[in-house]
N, C-alpha and C. Protein backbone atom coordinates (compact mmCIF):
# COMPACT_ATOMS: atom_id res chain seq x y z
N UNK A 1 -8.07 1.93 13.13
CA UNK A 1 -8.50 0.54 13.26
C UNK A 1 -7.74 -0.10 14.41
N UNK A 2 -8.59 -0.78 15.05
CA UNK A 2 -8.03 -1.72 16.30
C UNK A 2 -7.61 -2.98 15.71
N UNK A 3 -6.33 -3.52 16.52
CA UNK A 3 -5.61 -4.96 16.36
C UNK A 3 -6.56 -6.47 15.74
N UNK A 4 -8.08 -6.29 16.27
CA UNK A 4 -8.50 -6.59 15.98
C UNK A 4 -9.32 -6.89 14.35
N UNK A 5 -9.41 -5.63 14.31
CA UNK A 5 -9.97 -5.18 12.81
C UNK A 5 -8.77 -5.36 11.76
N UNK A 6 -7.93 -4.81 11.90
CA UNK A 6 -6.91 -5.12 10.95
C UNK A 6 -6.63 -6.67 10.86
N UNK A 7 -6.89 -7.64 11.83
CA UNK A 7 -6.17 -8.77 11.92
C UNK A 7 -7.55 -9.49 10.56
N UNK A 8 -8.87 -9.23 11.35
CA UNK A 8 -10.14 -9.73 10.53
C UNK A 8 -9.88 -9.40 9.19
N UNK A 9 -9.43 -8.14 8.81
CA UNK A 9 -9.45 -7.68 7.32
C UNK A 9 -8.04 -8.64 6.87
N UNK A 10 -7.33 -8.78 6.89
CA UNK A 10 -6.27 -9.30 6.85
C UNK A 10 -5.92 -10.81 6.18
N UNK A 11 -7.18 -11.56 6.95
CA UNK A 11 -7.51 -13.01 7.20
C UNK A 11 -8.91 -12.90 5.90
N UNK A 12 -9.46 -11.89 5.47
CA UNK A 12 -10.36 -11.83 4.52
C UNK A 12 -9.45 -11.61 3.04
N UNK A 13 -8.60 -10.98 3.25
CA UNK A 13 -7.50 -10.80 2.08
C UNK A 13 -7.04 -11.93 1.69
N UNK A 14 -6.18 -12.38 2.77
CA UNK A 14 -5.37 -13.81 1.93
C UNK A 14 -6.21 -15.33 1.80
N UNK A 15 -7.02 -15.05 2.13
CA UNK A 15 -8.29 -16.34 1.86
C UNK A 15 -8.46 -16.89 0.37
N UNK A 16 -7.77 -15.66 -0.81
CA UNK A 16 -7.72 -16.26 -2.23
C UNK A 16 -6.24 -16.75 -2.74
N UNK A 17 -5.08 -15.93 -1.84
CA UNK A 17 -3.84 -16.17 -2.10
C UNK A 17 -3.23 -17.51 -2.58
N UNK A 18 -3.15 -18.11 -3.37
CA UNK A 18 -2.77 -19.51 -3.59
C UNK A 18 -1.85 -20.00 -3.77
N UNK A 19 -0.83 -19.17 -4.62
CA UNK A 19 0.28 -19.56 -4.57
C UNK A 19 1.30 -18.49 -4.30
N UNK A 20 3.00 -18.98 -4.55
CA UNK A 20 3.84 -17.78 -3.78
C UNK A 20 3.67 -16.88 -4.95
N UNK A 21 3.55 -16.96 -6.37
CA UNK A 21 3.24 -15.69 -7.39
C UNK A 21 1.76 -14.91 -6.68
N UNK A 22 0.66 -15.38 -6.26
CA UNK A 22 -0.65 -14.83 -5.54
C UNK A 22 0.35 -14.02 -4.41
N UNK A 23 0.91 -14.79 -3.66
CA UNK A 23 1.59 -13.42 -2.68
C UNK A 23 2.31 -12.57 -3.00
N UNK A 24 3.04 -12.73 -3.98
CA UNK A 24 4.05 -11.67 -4.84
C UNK A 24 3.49 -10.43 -4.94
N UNK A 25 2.20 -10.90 -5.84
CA UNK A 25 1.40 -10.10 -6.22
C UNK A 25 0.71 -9.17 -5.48
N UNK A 26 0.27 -9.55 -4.24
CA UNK A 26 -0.49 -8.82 -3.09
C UNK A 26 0.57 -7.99 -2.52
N UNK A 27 1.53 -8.62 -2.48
CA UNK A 27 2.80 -8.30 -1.59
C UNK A 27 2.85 -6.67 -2.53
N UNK A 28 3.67 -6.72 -3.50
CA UNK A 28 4.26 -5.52 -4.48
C UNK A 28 2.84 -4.38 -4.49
N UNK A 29 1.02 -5.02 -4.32
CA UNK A 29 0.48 -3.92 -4.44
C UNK A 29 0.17 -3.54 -3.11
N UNK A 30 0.14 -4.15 -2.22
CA UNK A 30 0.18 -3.63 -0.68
C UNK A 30 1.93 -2.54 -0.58
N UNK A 31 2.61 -2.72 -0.96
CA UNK A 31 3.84 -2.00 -1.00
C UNK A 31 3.73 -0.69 -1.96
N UNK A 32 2.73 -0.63 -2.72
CA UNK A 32 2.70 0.56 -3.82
C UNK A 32 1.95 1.20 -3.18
N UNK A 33 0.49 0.83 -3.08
CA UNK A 33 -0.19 1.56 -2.06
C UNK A 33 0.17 2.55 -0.78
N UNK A 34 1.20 1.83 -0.16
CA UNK A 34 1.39 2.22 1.09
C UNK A 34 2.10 3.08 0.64
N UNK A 35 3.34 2.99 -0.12
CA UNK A 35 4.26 4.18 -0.65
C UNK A 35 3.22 5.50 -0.98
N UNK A 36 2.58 4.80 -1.97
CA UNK A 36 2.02 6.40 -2.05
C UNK A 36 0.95 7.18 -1.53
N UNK A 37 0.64 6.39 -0.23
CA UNK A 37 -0.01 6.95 0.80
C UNK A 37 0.60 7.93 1.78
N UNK A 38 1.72 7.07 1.53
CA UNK A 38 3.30 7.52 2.70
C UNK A 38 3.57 9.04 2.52
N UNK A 39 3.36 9.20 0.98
CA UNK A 39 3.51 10.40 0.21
C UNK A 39 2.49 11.61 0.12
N UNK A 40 1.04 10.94 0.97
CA UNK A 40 -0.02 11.84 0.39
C UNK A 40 -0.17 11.90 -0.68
N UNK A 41 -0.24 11.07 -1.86
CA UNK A 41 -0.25 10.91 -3.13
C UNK A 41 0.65 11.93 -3.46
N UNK A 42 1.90 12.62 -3.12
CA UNK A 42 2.70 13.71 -3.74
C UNK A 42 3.83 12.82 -4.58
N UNK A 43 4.16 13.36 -5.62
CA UNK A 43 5.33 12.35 -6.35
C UNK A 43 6.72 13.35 -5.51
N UNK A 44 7.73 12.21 -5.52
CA UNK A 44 9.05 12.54 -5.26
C UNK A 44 9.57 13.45 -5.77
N UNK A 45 8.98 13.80 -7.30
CA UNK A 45 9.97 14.87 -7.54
C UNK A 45 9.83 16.25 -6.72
N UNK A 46 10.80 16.96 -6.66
CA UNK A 46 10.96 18.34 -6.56
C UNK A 46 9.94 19.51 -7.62
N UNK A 47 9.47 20.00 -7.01
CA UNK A 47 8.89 21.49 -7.87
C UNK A 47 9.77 22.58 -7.37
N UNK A 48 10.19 23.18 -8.30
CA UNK A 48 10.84 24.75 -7.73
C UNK A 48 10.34 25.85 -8.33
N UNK A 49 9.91 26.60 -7.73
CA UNK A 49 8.85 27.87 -7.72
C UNK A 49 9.75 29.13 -7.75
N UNK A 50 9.31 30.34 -8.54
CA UNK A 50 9.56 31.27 -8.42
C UNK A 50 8.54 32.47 -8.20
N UNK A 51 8.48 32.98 -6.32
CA UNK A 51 7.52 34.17 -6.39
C UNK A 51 7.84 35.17 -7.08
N UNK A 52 7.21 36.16 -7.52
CA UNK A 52 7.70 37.56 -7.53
C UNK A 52 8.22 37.36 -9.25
């Protein structure tokens, strides 16, 4: 997405935001999202494998 597009989507998002709990809220799921995008949906933990 171009500077543009992100800015439009952006400005369509907080158009319901009303109060600072409405941003809280957007805020913490824009932050979860991204984490576990960050991740490729993989969780943090460790797997340890044994071949053979």
């Amino acid at each position: 997405m171009d500077d543009k597009q992100l800015q439009a989507l952006a400005n369509e998002l907080v158009k319901n935001l009303k109060t600072h709990e409405d941003l809280s809220q957007f805020d913490r799921l824009l932050k979860k999202i991204s984490g576990t995008n960050s991740r490729n949906g993989y969780s943090t933990k460790t797997v340890t494998i044994t071949d053979g």
